[in-house]
Protein backbone atom coordinates (compact mmCIF):
# COMPACT_ATOMS: atom_id res chain seq x y z
CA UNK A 1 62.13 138.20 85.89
CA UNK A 2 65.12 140.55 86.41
CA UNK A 3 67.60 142.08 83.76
CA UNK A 4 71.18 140.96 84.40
CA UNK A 5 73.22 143.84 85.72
CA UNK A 6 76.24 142.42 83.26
CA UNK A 7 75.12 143.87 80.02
CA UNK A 8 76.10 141.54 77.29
CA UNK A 9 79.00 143.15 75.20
CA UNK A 10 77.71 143.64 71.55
CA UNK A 11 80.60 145.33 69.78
CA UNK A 12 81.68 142.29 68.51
CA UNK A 13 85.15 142.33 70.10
CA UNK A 14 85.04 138.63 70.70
CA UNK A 15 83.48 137.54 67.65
CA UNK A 16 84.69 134.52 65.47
CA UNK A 17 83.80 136.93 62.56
CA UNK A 18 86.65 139.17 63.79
CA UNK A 19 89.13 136.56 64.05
CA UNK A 20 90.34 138.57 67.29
CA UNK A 21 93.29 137.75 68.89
CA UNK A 22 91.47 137.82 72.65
CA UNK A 23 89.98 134.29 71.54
CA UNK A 24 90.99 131.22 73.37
CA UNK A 25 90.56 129.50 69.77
CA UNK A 26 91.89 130.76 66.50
CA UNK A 27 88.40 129.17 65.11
CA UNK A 28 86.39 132.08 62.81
CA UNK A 29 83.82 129.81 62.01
CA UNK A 30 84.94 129.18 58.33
CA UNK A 31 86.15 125.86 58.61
CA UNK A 32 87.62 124.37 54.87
CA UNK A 33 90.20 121.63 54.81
CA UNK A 34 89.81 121.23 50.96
CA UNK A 35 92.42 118.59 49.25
CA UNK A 36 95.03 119.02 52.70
CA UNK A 37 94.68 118.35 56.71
CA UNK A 38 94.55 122.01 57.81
CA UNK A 39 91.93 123.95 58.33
CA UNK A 40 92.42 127.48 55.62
CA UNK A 41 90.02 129.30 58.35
CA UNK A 42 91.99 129.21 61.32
CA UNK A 43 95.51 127.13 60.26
CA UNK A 44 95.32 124.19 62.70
CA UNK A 45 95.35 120.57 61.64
CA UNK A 46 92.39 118.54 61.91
CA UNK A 47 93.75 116.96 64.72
CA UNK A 48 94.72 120.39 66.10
CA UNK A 49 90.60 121.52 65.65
CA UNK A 50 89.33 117.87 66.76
CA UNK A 51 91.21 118.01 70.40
CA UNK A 52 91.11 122.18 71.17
CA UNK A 53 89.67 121.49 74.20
CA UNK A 54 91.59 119.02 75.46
CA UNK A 55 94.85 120.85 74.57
CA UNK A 56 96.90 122.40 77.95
CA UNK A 57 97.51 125.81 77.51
CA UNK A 58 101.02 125.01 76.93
CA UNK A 59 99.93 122.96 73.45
CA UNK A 60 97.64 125.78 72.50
CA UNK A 61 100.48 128.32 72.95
CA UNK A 62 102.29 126.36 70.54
CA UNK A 63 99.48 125.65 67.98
CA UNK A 64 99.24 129.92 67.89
CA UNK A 65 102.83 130.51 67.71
CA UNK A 66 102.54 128.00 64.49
CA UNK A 67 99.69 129.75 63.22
CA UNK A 68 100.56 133.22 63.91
CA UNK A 69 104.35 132.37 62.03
CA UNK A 70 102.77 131.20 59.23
CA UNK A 71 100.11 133.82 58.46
CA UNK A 72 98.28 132.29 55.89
CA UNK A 73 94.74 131.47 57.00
CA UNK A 74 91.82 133.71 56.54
CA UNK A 75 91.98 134.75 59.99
CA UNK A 76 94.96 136.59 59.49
CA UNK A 77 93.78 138.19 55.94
CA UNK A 78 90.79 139.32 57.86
CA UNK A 79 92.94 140.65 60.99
CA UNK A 80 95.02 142.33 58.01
CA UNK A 81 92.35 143.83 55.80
CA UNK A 82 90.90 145.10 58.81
CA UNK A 83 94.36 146.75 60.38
CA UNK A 84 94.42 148.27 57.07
CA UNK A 85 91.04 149.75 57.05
CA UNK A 86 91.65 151.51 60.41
CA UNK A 87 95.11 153.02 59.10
CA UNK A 88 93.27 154.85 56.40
């Protein structure tokens, strides 16, 4: 058996731990919708997480532009911790 000339990419650029903004889904992998319908990981609604897949691009352009505006899930206090890490 042959090696793969495509080496997989380790750095960790696409990683739901890194809550990257190259990621077709805002999805980190800490999914909590304690007491309310929206996910505190990522920001979508339940319905939002539940149909990803089936969403156009269009709808999923939206749900980021929600997401993004807002600001308030862990995805963006990681993306923000880590900004601030890289300034210092």
């Amino acid at each position: 058996m042959t090696q793969s000339s495509n080496p997989i990419n380790q750095s960790g650029a696409n990683s739901l731990s890194t809550g990257d903004d190259a990621s077709d889904s805002p999805c980190i992998g800490v999914c909590t919708t304690l007491y309310d319908e929206v996910c505190q990981g990522c920001g979508r609604t339940l319905n939002e997480v539940s149909n990803w897949v089936f969403f156009s691009q269009a709808e999923k352009d939206v749900v980021w532009q929600r997401i993004r505006a807002d600001g308030t899930a862990m995805r963006f206090q990681r993306q923000a911790k880590d900004s601030k890490s890289v300034d210092i």
